[in-house]
Protein backbone atom coordinates (compact mmCIF):
# COMPACT_ATOMS: atom_id res chain seq x y z
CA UNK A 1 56.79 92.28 109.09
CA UNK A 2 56.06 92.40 105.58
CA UNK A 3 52.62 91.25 105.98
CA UNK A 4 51.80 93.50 108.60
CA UNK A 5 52.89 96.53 106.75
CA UNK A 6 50.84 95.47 103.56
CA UNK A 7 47.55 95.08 106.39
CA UNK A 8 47.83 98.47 107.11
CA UNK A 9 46.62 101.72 105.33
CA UNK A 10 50.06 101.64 103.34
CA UNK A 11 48.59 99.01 101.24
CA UNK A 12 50.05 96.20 99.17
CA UNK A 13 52.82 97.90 96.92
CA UNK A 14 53.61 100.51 99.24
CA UNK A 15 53.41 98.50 102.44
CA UNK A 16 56.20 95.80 100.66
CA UNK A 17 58.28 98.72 99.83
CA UNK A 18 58.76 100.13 103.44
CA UNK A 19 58.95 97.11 105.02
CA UNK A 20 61.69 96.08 102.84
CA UNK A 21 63.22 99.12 102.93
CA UNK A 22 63.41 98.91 106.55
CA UNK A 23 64.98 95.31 106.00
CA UNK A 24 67.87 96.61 104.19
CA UNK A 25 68.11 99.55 106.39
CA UNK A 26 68.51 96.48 109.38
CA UNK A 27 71.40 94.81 107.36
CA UNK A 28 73.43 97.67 105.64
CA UNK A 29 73.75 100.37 108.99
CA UNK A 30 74.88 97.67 111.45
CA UNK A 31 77.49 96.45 108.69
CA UNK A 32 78.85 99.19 108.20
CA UNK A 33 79.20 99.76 111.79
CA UNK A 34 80.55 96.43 111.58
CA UNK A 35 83.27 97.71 108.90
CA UNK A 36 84.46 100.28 111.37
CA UNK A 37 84.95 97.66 113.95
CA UNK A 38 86.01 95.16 111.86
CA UNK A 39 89.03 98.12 110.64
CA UNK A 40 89.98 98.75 114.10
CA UNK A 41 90.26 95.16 114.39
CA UNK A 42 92.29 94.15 112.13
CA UNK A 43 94.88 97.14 113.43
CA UNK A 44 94.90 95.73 116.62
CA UNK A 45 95.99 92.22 115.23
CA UNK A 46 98.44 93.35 113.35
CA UNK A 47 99.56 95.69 116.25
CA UNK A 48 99.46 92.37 118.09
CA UNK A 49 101.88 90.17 116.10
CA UNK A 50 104.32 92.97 114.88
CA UNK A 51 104.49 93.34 119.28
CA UNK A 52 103.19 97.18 118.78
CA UNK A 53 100.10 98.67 120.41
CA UNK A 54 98.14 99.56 117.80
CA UNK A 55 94.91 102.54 117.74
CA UNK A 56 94.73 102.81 121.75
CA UNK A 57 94.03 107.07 121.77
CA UNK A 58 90.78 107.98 120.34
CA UNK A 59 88.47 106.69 122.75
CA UNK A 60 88.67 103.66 125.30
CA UNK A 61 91.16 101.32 124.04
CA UNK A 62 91.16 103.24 120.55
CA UNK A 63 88.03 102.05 120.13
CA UNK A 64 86.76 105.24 118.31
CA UNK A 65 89.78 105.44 115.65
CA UNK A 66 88.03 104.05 112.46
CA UNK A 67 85.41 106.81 113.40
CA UNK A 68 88.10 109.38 113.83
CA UNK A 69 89.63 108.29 110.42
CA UNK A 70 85.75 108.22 108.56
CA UNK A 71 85.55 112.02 110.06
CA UNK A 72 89.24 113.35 108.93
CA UNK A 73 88.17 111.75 105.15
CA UNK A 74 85.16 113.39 105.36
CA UNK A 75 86.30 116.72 106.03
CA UNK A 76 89.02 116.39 103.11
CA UNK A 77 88.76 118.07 99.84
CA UNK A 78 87.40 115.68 96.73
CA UNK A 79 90.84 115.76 94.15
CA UNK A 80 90.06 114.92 90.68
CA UNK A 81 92.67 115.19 88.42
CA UNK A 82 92.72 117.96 85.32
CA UNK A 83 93.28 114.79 82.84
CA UNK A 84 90.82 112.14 84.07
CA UNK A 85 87.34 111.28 83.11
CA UNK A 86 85.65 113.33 85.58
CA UNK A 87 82.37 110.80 85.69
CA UNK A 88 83.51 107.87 85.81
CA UNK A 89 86.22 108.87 88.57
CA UNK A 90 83.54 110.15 90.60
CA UNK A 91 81.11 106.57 89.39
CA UNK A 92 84.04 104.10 90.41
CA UNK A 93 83.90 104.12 93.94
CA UNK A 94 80.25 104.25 94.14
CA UNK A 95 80.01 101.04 92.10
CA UNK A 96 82.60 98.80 94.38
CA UNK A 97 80.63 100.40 97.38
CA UNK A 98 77.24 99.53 96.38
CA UNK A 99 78.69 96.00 95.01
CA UNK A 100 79.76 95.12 98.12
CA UNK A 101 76.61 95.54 99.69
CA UNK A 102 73.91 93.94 97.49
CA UNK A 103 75.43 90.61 98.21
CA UNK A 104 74.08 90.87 101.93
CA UNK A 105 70.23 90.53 100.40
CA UNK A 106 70.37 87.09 100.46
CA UNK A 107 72.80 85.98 103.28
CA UNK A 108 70.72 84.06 105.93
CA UNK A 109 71.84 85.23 109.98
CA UNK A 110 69.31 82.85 111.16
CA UNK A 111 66.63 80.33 110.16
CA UNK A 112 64.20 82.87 109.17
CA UNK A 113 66.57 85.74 108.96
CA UNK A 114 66.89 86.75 105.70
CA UNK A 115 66.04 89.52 103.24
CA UNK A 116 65.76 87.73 100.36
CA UNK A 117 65.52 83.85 100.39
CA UNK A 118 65.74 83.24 97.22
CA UNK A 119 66.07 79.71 95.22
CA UNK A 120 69.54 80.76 93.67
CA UNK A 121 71.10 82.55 96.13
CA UNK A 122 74.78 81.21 95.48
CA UNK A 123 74.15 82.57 91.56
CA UNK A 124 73.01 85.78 92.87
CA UNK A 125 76.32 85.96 94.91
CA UNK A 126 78.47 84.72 92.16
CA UNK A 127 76.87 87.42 90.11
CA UNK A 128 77.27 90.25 92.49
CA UNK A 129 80.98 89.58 93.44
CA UNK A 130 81.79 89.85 90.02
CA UNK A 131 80.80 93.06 89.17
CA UNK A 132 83.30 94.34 91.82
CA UNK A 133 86.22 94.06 89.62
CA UNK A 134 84.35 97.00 87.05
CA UNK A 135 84.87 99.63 90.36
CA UNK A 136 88.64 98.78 90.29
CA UNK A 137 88.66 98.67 86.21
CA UNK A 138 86.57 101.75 85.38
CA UNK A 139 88.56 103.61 88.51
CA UNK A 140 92.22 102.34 87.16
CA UNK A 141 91.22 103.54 83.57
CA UNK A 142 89.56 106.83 84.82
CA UNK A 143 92.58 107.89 86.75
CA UNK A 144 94.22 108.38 83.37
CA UNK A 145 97.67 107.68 85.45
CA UNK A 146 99.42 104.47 84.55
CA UNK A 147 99.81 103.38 88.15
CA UNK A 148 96.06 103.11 88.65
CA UNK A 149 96.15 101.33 84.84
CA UNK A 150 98.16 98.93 85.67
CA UNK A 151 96.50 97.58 88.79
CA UNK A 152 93.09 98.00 86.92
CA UNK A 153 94.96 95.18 84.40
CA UNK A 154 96.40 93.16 87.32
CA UNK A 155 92.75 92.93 89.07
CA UNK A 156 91.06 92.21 85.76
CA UNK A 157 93.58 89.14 85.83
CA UNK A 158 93.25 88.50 88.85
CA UNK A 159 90.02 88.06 89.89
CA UNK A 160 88.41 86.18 86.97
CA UNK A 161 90.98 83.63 87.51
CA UNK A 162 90.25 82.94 90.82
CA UNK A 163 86.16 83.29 89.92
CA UNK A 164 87.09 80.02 87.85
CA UNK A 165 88.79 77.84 91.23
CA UNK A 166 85.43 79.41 93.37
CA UNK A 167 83.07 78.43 90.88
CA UNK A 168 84.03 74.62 90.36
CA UNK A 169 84.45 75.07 94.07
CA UNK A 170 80.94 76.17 94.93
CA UNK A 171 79.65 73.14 92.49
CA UNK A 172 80.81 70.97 94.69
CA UNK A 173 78.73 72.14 97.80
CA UNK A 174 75.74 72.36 95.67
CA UNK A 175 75.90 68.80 94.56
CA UNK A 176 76.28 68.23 98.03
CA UNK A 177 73.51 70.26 98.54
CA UNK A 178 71.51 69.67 96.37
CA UNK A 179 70.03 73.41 95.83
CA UNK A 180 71.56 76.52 95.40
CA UNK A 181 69.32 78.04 98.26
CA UNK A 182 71.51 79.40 100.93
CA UNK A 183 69.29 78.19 103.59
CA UNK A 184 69.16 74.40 102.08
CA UNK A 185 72.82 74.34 101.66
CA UNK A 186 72.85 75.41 105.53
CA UNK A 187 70.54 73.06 106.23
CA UNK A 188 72.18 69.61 104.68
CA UNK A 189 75.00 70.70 107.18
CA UNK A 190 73.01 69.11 109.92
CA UNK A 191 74.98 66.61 111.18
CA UNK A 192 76.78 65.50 108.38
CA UNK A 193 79.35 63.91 109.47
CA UNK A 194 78.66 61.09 112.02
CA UNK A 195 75.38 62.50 112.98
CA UNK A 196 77.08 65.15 115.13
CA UNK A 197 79.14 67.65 113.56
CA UNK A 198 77.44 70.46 111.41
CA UNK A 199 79.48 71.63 108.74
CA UNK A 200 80.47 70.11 104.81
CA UNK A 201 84.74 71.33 106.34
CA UNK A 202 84.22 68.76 108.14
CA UNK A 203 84.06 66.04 105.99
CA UNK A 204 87.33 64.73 104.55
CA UNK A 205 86.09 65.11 101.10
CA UNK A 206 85.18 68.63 101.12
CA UNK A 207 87.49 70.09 103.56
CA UNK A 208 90.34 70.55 100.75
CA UNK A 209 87.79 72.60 99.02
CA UNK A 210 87.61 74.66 102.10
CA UNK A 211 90.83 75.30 102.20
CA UNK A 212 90.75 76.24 98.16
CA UNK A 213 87.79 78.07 98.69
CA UNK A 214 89.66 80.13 101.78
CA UNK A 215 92.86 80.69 99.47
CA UNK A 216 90.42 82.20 96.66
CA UNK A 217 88.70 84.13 99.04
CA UNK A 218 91.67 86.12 99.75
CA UNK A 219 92.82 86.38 96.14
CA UNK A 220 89.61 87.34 95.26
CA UNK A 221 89.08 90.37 97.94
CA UNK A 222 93.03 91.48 97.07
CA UNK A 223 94.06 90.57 100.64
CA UNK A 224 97.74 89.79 101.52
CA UNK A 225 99.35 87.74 100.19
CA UNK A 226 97.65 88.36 97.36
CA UNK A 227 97.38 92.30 97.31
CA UNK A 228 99.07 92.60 93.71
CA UNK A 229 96.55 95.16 93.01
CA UNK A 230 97.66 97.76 95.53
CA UNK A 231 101.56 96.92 95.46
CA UNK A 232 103.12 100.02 96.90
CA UNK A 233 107.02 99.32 95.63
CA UNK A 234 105.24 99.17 92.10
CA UNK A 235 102.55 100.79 92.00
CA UNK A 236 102.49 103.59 94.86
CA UNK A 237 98.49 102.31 95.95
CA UNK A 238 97.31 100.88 93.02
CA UNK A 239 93.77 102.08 91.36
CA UNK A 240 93.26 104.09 94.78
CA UNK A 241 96.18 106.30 93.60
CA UNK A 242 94.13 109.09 92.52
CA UNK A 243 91.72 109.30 94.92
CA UNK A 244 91.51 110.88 98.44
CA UNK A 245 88.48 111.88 100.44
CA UNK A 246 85.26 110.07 100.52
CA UNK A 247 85.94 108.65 97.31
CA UNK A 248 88.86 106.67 98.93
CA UNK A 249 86.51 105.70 101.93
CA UNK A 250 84.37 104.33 99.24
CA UNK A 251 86.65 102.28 98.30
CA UNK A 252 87.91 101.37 102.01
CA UNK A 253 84.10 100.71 102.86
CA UNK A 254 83.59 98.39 100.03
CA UNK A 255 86.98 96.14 100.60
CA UNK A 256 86.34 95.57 104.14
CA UNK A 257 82.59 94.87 103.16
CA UNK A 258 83.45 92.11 100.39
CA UNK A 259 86.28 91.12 102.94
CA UNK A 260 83.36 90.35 105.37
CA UNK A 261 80.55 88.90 103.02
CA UNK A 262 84.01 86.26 102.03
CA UNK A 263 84.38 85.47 106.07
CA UNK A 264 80.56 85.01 105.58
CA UNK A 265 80.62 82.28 102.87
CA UNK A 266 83.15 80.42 103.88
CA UNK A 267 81.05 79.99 107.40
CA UNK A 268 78.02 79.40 105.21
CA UNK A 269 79.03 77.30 102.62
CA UNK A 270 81.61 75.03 104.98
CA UNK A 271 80.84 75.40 108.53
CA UNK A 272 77.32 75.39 109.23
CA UNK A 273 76.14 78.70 108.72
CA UNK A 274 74.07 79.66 111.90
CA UNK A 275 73.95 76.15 112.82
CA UNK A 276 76.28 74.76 116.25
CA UNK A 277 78.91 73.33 114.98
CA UNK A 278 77.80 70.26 116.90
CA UNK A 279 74.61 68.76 116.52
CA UNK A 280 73.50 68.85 119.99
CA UNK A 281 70.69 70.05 121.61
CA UNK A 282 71.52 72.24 124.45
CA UNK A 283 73.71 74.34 121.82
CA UNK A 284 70.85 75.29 120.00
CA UNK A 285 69.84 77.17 122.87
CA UNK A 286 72.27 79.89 121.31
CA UNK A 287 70.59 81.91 118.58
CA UNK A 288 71.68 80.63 115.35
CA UNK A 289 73.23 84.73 114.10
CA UNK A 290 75.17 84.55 117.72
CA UNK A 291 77.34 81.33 116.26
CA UNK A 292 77.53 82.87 112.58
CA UNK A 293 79.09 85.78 113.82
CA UNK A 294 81.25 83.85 115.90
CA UNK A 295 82.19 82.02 113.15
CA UNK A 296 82.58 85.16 110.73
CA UNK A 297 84.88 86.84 113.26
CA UNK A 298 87.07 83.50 113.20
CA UNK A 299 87.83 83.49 109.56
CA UNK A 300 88.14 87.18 109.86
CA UNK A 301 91.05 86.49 112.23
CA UNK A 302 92.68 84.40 109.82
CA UNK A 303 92.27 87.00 107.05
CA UNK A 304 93.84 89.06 109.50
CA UNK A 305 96.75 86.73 110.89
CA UNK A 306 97.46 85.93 107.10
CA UNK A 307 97.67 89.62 106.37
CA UNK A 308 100.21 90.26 109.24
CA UNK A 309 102.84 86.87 108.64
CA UNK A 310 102.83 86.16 104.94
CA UNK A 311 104.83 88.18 102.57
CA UNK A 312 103.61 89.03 99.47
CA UNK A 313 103.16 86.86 96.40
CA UNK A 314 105.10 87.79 93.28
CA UNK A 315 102.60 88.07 90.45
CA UNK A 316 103.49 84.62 88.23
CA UNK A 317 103.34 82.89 91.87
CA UNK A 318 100.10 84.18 91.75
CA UNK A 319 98.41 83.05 88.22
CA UNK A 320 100.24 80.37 88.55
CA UNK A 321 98.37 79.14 91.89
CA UNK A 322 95.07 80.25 90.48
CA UNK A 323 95.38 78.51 86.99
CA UNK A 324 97.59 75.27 87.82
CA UNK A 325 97.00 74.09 91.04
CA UNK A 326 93.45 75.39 92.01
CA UNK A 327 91.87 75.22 88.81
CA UNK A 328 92.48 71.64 88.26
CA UNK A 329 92.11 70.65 92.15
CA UNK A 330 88.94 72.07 92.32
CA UNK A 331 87.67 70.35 88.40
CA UNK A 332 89.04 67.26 89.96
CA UNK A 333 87.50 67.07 93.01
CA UNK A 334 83.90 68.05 91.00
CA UNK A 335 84.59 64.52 89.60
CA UNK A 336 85.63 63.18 92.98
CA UNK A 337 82.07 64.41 94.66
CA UNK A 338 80.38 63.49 91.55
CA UNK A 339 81.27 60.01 91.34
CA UNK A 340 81.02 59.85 94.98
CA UNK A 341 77.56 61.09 95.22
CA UNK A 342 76.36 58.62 92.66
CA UNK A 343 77.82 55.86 94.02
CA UNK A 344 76.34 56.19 97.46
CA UNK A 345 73.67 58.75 97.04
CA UNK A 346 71.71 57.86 93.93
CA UNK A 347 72.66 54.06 94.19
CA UNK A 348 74.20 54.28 90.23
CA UNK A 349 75.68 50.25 91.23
């Protein structure tokens, strides 16, 4: 599409810009229709185990509710507090929103679909997830409250220790791999194990790192158990506590968006991507975004089922799962895939 634009009487610069623009335009409106659904979703699951009904009113089956709840924020009035730093109050949301959706730019939905296929695509992700945690800091801060403050400290905490787990994590699939290229990591998925099943979870030395890497996940996108951040016996909503209106749908927007592009890379990075999970012809007949949503909306149940069964973690059980048991699982098992790789891989006997 590119190409075609740049043919035409737009010309070279201004044909790449529109084209692209239209890209992004295909990736960020259906996700955050997605987000809406995804919302409703996760109510109904919840609904679901607690034996409740969940949003069943605003349209069939309640189907319209996250819209109904995007237009009663909307219509609110925009609080900012007398004492807090009026600009960055107002900058805070807008940063974790925006965060959570440059990641998408280089997440692959098929074998050619992709905005940005770009050699270090993991390190671009890596990158971009971390500069969620300055929404929550600069918004905690901001607030000038000391509710807000202290989840601002608790995120801080808590998300660069689980970075550390994901990272040594990730090294392991890209040793596997080979490349840091989302669409070569997908691609040494192909029948992997035994010639038939697509997916590095499905090998029994990486599939504890999928399990790590699923753990982290949720620590890392402040899901239950692991929602230390927003704690309402301690600290009433956490950094949200000052906000209401679209500022707080910010907010909402951009967890449910990072909560997504994590259902994303675990499918990615552990199950195949787009690829069937078996290696067999006639299932390649489905269209390779067809089984990575499939696949997202799996781990987005689990996220979900997690959410609704597990009670929450007390804080030291939580740095205390990130730093001594993760950490040196995951630094271990770099040596484990390391060794292992050399011995059969590059023939080092």
């Amino acid at each position: 599409m590119t190409a075609w634009f740049q043919s035409t009487w737009l010309g070279y610069g201004f044909g790449w810009f529109v084209s692209t623009l239209i890209l992004i335009l295909i990736i960020a409106l259906p996700l955050m229709l997605a987000v809406a659904m995804i919302i409703y979703a996760d109510r109904k699951i919840w609904a679901a185990i607690a034996l409740r009904r969940g949003p069943n009113v605003v349209g069939p089956w309640g189907l319209l509710q996250s819209f109904a709840d995007g237009l009663k924020v909307f219509l609110q009035e925009t609080i900012i507090p007398t004492s807090a730093n009026r600009g960055l109050f107002l900058i805070a949301p807008i940063v974790t929103f925006t965060v959570a959706l440059i990641a998408w730019a280089v997440i692959p939905f098929g074998e050619e679909m992709v905005l940005a296929n770009i050699n270090v695509g993991l390190l671009y992700i890596l990158a971009a997830s971390s500069l969620g945690v300055y929404g929550i800091i600069i918004a905690g801060w901001a607030s000038n409250s000391k509710y807000p403050f202290f989840s601002a400290l608790r995120a801080a905490a808590q998300m660069v220790s689980y970075e550390v787990a994901i990272g040594f994590v990730l090294l392991s699939v890209v040793m596997f791999a080979g490349s840091f290229n989302l669409q070569a990591i997908i691609e040494g998925q192909r029948g992997l194990v035994l010639g038939v099943l697509n997916g590095y979870g499905f090998s029994p030395l990486l599939f504890p790192m999928a399990v790590v890497f699923l753990i982290s996940a949720m620590a890392e996108t402040a899901r239950t158990p692991f929602d230390l951040t927003e704690a309402e016996s301690e600290l009433v909503a956490g950094y949200q506590t000052e906000y209401s209106s679209m500022a707080f749908a910010l907010f909402w927007l951009g967890e449910y968006a990072n909560v997504i592009l994590m259902c994303a890379l675990n499918a990615l990075l552990f199950w195949g991507g787009w690829l069937p999970p078996i290696d067999w012809a006639p299932l390649y007949a489905v269209p390779g975004i067809i089984w990575f949503l499939i696949k997202i909306w799996c781990f987005f149940f689990i996220f979900s089922w997690v959410k609704a069964t597990v009670p929450r973690y007390r804080y030291d059980q939580l740095m205390r799962l990130g730093w001594k048991i993760f950490l040196p699982l995951s630094l271990i098992w770099v040596f484990l895939v390391s060794g292992y790789l050399m011995l059969t891989r590059y023939g080092a006997l």
